[in-house]
Protein backbone atom coordinates (compact mmCIF):
# COMPACT_ATOMS: atom_id res chain seq x y z
CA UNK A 1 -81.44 172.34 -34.97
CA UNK A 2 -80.20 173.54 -38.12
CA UNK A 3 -82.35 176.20 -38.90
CA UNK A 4 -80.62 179.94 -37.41
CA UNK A 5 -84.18 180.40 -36.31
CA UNK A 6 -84.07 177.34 -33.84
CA UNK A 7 -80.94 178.46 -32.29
CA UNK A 8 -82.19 182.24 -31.68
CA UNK A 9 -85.00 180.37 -30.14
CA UNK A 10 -82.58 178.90 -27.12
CA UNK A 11 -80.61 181.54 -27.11
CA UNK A 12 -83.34 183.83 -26.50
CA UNK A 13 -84.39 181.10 -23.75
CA UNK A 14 -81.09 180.62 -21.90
CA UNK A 15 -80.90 184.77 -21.75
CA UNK A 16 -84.03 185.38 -20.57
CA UNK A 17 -83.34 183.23 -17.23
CA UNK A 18 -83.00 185.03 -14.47
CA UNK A 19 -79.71 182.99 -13.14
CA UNK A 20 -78.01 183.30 -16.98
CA UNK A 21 -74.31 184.23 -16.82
CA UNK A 22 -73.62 183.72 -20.32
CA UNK A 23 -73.67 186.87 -22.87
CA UNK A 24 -75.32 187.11 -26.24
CA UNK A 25 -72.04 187.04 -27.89
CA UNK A 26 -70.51 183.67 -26.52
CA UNK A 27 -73.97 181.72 -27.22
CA UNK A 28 -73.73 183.15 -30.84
CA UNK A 29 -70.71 182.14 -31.13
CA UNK A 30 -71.20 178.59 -29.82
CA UNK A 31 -74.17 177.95 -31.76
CA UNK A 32 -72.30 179.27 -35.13
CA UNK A 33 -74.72 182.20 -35.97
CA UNK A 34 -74.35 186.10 -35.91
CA UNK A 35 -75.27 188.25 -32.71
CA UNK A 36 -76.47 190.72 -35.90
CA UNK A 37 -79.16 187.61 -37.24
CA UNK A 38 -80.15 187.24 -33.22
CA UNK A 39 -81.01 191.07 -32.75
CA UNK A 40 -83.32 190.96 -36.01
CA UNK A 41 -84.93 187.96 -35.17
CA UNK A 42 -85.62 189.75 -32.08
CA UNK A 43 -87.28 192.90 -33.35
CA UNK A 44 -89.07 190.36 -35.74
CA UNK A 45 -90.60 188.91 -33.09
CA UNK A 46 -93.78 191.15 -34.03
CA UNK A 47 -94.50 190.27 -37.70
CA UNK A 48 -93.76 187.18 -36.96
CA UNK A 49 -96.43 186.84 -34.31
CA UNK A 50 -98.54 188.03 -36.97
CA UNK A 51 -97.41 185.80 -39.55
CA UNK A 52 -98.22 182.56 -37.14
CA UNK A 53 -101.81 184.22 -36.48
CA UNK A 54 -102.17 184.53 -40.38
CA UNK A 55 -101.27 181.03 -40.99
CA UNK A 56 -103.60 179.24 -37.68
CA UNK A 57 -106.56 181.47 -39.96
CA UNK A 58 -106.02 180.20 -43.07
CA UNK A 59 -104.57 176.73 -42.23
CA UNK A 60 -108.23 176.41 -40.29
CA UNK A 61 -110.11 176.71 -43.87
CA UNK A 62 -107.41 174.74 -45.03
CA UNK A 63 -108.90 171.27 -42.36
CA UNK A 64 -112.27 172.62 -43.06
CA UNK A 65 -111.94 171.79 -46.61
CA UNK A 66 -110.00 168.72 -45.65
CA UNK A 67 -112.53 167.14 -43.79
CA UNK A 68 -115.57 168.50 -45.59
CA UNK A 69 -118.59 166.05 -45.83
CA UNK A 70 -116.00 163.54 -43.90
CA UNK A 71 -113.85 162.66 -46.82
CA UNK A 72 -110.11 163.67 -46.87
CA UNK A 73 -108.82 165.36 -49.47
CA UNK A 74 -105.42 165.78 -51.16
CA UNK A 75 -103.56 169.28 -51.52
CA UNK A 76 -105.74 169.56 -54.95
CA UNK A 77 -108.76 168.42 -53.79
CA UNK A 78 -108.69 171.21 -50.77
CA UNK A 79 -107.84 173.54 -52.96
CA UNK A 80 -110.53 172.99 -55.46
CA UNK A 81 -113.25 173.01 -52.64
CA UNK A 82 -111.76 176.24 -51.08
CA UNK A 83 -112.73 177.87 -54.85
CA UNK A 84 -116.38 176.49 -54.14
CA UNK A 85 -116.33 178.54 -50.84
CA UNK A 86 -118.78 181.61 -50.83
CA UNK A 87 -116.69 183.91 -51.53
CA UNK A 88 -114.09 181.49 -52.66
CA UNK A 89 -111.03 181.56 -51.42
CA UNK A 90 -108.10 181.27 -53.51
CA UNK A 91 -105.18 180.06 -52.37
CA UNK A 92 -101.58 179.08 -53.29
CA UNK A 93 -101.10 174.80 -54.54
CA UNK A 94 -97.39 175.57 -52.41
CA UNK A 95 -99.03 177.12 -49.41
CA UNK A 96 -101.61 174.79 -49.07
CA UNK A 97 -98.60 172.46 -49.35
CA UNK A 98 -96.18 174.25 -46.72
CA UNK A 99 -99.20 174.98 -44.25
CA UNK A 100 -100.09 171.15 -44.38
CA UNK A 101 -96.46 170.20 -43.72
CA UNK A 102 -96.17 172.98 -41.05
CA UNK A 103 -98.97 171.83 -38.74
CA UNK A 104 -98.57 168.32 -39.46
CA UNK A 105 -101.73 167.13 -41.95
CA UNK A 106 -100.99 164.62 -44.47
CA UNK A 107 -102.66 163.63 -47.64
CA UNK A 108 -104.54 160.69 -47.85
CA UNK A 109 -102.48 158.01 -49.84
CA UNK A 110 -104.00 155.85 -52.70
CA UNK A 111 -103.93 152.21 -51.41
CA UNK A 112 -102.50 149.53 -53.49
CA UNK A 113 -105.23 147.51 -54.92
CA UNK A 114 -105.31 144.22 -53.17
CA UNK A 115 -107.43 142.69 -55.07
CA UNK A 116 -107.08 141.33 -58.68
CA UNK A 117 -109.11 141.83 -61.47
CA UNK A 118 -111.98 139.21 -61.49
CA UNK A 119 -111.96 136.64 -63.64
CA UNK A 120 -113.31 137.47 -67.50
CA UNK A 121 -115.92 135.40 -68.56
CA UNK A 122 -115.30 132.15 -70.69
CA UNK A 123 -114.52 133.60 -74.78
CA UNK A 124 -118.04 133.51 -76.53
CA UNK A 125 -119.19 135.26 -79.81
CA UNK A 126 -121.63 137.67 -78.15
CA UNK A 127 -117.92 139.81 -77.05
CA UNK A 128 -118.73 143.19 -78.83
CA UNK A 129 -115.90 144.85 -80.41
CA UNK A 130 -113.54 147.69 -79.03
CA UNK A 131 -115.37 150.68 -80.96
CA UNK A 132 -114.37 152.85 -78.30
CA UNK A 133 -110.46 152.54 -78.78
CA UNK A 134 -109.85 154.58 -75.31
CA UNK A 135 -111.07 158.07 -77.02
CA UNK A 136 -112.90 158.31 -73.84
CA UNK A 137 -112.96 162.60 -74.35
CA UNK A 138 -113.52 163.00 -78.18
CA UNK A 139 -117.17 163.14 -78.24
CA UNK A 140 -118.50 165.41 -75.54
CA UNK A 141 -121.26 164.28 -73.09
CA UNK A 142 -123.56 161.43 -73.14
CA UNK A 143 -121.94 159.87 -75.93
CA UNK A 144 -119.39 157.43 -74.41
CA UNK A 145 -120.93 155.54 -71.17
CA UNK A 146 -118.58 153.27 -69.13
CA UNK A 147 -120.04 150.47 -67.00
CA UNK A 148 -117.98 147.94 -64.71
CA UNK A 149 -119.18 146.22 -61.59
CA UNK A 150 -116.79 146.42 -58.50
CA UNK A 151 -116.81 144.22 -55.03
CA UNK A 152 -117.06 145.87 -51.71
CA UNK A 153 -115.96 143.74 -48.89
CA UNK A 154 -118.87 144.47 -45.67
CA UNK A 155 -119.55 142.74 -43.40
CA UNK A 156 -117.71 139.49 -43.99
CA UNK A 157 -119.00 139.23 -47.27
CA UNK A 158 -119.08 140.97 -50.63
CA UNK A 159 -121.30 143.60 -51.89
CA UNK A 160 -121.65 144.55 -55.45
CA UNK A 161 -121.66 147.81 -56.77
CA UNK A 162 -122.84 148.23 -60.79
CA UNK A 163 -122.18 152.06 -61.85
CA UNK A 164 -122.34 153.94 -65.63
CA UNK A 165 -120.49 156.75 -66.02
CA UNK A 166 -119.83 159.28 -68.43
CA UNK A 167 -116.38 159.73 -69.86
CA UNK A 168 -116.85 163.20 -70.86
CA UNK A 169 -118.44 164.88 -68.26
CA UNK A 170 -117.28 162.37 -64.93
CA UNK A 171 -121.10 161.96 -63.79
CA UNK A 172 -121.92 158.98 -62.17
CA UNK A 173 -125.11 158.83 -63.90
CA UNK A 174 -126.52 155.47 -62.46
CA UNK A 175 -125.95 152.94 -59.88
CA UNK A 176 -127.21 149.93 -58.12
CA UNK A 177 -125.49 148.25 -55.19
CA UNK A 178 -126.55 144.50 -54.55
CA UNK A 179 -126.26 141.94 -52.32
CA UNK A 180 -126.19 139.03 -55.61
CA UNK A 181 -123.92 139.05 -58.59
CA UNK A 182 -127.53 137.76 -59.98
CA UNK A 183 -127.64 139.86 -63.53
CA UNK A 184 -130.33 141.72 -62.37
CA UNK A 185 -128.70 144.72 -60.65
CA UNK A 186 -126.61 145.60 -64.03
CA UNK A 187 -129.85 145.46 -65.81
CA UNK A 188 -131.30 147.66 -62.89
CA UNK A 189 -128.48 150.43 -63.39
CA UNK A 190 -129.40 150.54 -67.26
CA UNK A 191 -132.88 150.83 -66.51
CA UNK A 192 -132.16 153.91 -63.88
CA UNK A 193 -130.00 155.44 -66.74
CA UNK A 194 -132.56 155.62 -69.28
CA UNK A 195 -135.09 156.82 -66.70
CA UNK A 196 -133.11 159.32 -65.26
CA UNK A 197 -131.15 160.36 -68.53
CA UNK A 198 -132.78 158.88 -71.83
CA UNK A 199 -133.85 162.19 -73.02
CA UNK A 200 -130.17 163.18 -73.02
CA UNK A 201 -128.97 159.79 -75.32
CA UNK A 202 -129.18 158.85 -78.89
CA UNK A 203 -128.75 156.09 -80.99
CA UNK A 204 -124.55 157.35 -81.35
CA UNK A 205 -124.53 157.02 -77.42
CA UNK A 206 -121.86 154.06 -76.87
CA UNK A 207 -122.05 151.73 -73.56
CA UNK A 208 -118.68 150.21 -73.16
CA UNK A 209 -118.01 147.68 -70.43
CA UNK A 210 -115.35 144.74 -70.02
CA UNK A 211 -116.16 141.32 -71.46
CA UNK A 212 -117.83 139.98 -68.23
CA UNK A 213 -119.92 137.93 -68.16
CA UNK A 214 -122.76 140.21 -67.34
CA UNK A 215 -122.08 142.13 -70.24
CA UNK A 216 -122.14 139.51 -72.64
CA UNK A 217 -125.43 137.80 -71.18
CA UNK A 218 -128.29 137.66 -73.62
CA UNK A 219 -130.51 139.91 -71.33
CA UNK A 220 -127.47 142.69 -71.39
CA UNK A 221 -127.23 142.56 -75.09
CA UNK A 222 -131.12 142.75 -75.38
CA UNK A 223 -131.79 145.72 -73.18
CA UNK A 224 -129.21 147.66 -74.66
CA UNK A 225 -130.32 146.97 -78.28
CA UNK A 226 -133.92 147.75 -76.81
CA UNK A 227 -132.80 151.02 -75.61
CA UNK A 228 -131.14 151.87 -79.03
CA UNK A 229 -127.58 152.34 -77.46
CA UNK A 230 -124.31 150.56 -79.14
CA UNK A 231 -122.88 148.33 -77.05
CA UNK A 232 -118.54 148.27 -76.74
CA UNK A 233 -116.25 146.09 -74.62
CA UNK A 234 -112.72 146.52 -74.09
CA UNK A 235 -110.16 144.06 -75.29
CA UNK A 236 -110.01 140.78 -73.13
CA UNK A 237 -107.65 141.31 -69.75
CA UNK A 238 -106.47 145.10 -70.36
CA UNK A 239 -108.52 147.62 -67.77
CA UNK A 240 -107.04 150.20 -69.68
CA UNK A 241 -109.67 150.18 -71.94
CA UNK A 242 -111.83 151.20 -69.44
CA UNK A 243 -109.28 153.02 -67.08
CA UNK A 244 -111.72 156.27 -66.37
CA UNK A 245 -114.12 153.68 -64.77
CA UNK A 246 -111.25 151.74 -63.07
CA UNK A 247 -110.04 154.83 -61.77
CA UNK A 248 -113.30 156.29 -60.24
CA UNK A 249 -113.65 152.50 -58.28
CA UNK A 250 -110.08 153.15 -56.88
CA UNK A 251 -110.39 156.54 -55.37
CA UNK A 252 -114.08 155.92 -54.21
CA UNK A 253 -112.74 152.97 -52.14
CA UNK A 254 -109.61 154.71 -50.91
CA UNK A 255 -112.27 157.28 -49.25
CA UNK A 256 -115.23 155.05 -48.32
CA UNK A 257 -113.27 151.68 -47.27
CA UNK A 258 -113.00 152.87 -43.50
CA UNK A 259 -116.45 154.25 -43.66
CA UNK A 260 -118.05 150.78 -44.74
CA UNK A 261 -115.77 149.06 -42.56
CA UNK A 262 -118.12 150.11 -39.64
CA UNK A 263 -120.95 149.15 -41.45
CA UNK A 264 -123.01 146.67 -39.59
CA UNK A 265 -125.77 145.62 -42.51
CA UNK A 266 -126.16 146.19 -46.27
CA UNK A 267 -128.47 148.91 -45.56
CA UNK A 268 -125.67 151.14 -44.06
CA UNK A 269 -123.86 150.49 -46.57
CA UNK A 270 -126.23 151.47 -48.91
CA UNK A 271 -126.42 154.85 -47.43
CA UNK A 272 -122.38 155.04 -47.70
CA UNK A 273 -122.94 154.60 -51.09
CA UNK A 274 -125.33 156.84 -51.59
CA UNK A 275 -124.01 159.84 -49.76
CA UNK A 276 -120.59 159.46 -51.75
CA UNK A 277 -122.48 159.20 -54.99
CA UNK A 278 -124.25 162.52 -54.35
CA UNK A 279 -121.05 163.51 -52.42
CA UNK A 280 -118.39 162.79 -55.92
CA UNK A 281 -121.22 164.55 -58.06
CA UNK A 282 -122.32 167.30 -56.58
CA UNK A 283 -119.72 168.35 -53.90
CA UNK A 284 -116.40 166.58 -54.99
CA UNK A 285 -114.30 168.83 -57.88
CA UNK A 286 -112.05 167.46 -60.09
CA UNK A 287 -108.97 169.48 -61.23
CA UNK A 288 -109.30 168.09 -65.17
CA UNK A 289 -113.44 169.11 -65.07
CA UNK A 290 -111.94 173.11 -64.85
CA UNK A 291 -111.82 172.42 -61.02
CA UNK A 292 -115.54 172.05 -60.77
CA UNK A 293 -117.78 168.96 -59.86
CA UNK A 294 -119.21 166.73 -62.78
CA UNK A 295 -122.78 168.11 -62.27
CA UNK A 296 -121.29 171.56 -62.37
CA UNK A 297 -119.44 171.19 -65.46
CA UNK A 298 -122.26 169.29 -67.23
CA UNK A 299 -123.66 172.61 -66.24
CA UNK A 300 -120.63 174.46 -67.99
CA UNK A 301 -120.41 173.14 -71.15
CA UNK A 302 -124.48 173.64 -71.45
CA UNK A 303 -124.68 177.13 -70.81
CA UNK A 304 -120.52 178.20 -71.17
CA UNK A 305 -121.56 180.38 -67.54
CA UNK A 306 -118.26 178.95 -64.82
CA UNK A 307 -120.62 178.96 -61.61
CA UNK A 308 -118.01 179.85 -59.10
CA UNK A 309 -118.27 183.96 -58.49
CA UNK A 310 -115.42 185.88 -58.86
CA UNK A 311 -113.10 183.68 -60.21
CA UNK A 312 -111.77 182.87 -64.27
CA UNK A 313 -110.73 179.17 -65.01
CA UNK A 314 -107.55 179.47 -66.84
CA UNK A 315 -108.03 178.23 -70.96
CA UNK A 316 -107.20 174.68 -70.60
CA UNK A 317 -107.94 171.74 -73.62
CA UNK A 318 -110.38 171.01 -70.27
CA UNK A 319 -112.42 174.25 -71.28
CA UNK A 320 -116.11 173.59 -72.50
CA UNK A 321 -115.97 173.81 -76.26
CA UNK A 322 -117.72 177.17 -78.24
CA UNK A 323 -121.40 176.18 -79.19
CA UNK A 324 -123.21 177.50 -81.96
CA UNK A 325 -126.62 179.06 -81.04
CA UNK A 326 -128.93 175.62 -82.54
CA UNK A 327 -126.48 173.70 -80.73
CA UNK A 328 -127.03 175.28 -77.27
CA UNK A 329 -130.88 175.58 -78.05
CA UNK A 330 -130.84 171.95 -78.67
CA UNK A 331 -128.70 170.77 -75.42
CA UNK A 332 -131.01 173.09 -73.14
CA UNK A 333 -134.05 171.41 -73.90
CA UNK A 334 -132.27 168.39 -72.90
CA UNK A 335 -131.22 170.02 -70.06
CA UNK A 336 -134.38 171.24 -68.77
CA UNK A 337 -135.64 167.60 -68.92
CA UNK A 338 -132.65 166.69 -66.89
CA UNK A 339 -133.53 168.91 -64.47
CA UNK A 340 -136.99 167.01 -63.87
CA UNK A 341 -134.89 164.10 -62.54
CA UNK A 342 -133.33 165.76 -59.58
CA UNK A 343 -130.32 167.77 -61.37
CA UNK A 344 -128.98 164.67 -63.22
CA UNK A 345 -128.33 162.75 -59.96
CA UNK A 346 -129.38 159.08 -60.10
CA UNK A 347 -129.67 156.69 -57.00
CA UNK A 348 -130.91 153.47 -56.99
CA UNK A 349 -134.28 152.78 -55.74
């Protein structure tokens, strides 16, 4: 009971009892404060009534965005999805933090990763080299993919989950989850990429993946010569190569893992999947992306227009970069054939 507040509290208490026969002054005294501080924190008592109602009202949007579409969310994360309120509603990174604390609403925690890496595939000469070189931002969108397969534990066995993202934009462009680590759910994912996305890549758009053995397979190698892309793999043992990718896997399972724990089949846990896919695209911002989702900020740096109302992203190296008029000609056609594939949002069938 530290806090001078606290101690007005009981004072105020042991007063206010009809059978009291101590005075104000004696119960200052013994609890170390002034009888001054106790009177003003008596004629307080009004604003800070008012105060408490403020803070119920805005710490109520505050678990709203929390629990939105069932997935926790740290201080940022709330934050961010309070901007994408209509109107948004902008509010304070420290009160976010003290109204959290106050009424007793933690974070979610990232889990250590109990699992190790699996095992690279035996050294062959179809490992393609590191072109890539971790410059995962340098060269805008839909020019450096990253691909890695992940396990999901369901159901007392594994499930496998094949996604391609890009670097530049954070879009979770493809994804297949499958029962077998058979090859043909990696080839699936590049096959949903190109149908969902082709218009939007070009023979400078680099795939880079791990040296698994999936990824140095002859049918891996084929389809992505086939498809014209260039094919990279980071060096042999070090995820950082591919640490955007790696990252995405650990944050996705830190908000799914209790959700597919119920899961009774792989068909609910297909639809998991699928609703944090759209969930993470469409719904989930990202403080780097100028606080917006990927599919808004793909959306961004096409047309330079920030789509929340009444609010101006601070300048950040994160902004879109300035377009010249035959570049922004050029990426809206793309865009517009984009938008034929259900705004850039790829499940697998």
């Amino acid at each position: 009971m530290d806090k001078p507040s606290a101690k007005y509290e009981v004072i105020y208490e042991i007063v206010s009892q009809d059978d009291n026969l101590q005075n104000v002054k004696e119960l200052c005294a013994i609890a170390g404060v002034s009888r001054s501080g106790y009177y003003n924190w008596i004629k307080s008592a009004g604003k800070r009534t008012e105060k408490e109602s403020k803070d119920q009202a805005d710490f109520s949007q505050i678990l709203e965005a929390y629990q939105f579409r069932g997935y926790n969310k740290g201080i940022r994360g709330i934050h961010m999805r309070l901007l994408h309120l209509d109107p948004p509603v902008v509010m304070n990174i420290k009160k976010i933090q003290r109204l959290m604390k106050k009424y007793g609403l933690k974070c979610p925690i990232r889990k250590a990763n109990p699992y190790r890496r699996m095992a690279k595939a035996l050294k062959t000469d179809a490992v393609a080299d590191n072109l890539l070189h971790r410059q995962f931002k340098e060269f805008g969108a839909r020019k450096v993919l990253l691909t890695d397969i992940t396990y999901i534990p369901c159901c007392g066995v594994f499930f496998y989950l094949s996604v391609i993202k890009d670097a530049y934009t954070m879009q979770i462009l493809a994804y297949v989850l499958s029962e077998s680590l058979e090859i043909d759910f990696v080839l699936e994912t590049v096959n949903i990429l190109i149908d969902n996305h082709g218009i939007t890549l070009d023979d400078e758009t680099l795939i880079h993946s791990d040296q698994g053995c999936h990824y140095t397979s002859k049918k891996f190698r084929q389809i992505i010569a086939d498809y014209d892309l260039r094919q990279s793999m980071s060096r042999r043992g070090n995820c950082w190569d591919n640490a955007p990718q790696e990252s995405f896997f650990g944050h996705m399972k830190d908000e799914i893992m209790d959700k597919i724990a119920l899961a009774q089949s792989f068909e609910e846990a297909k639809l998991i999947i699928d609703d944090y896919m759209d969930y993470y695209n469409n719904d989930r911002p990202q403080w780097q992306l100028a606080k917006l989702t990927p599919n808004e900020y793909y959306e961004y740096i096409i047309t330079g227009i920030y789509p929340i109302s009444n609010y101006i992203p601070s300048r950040s190296a994160n902004s879109p970069p300035s377009l010249t008029e035959p570049e922004r000609n050029a990426i809206e056609v793309v865009a517009d054939g984009e938008k034929l594939k259900n705004n850039s949002l790829c499940s697998p069938s």
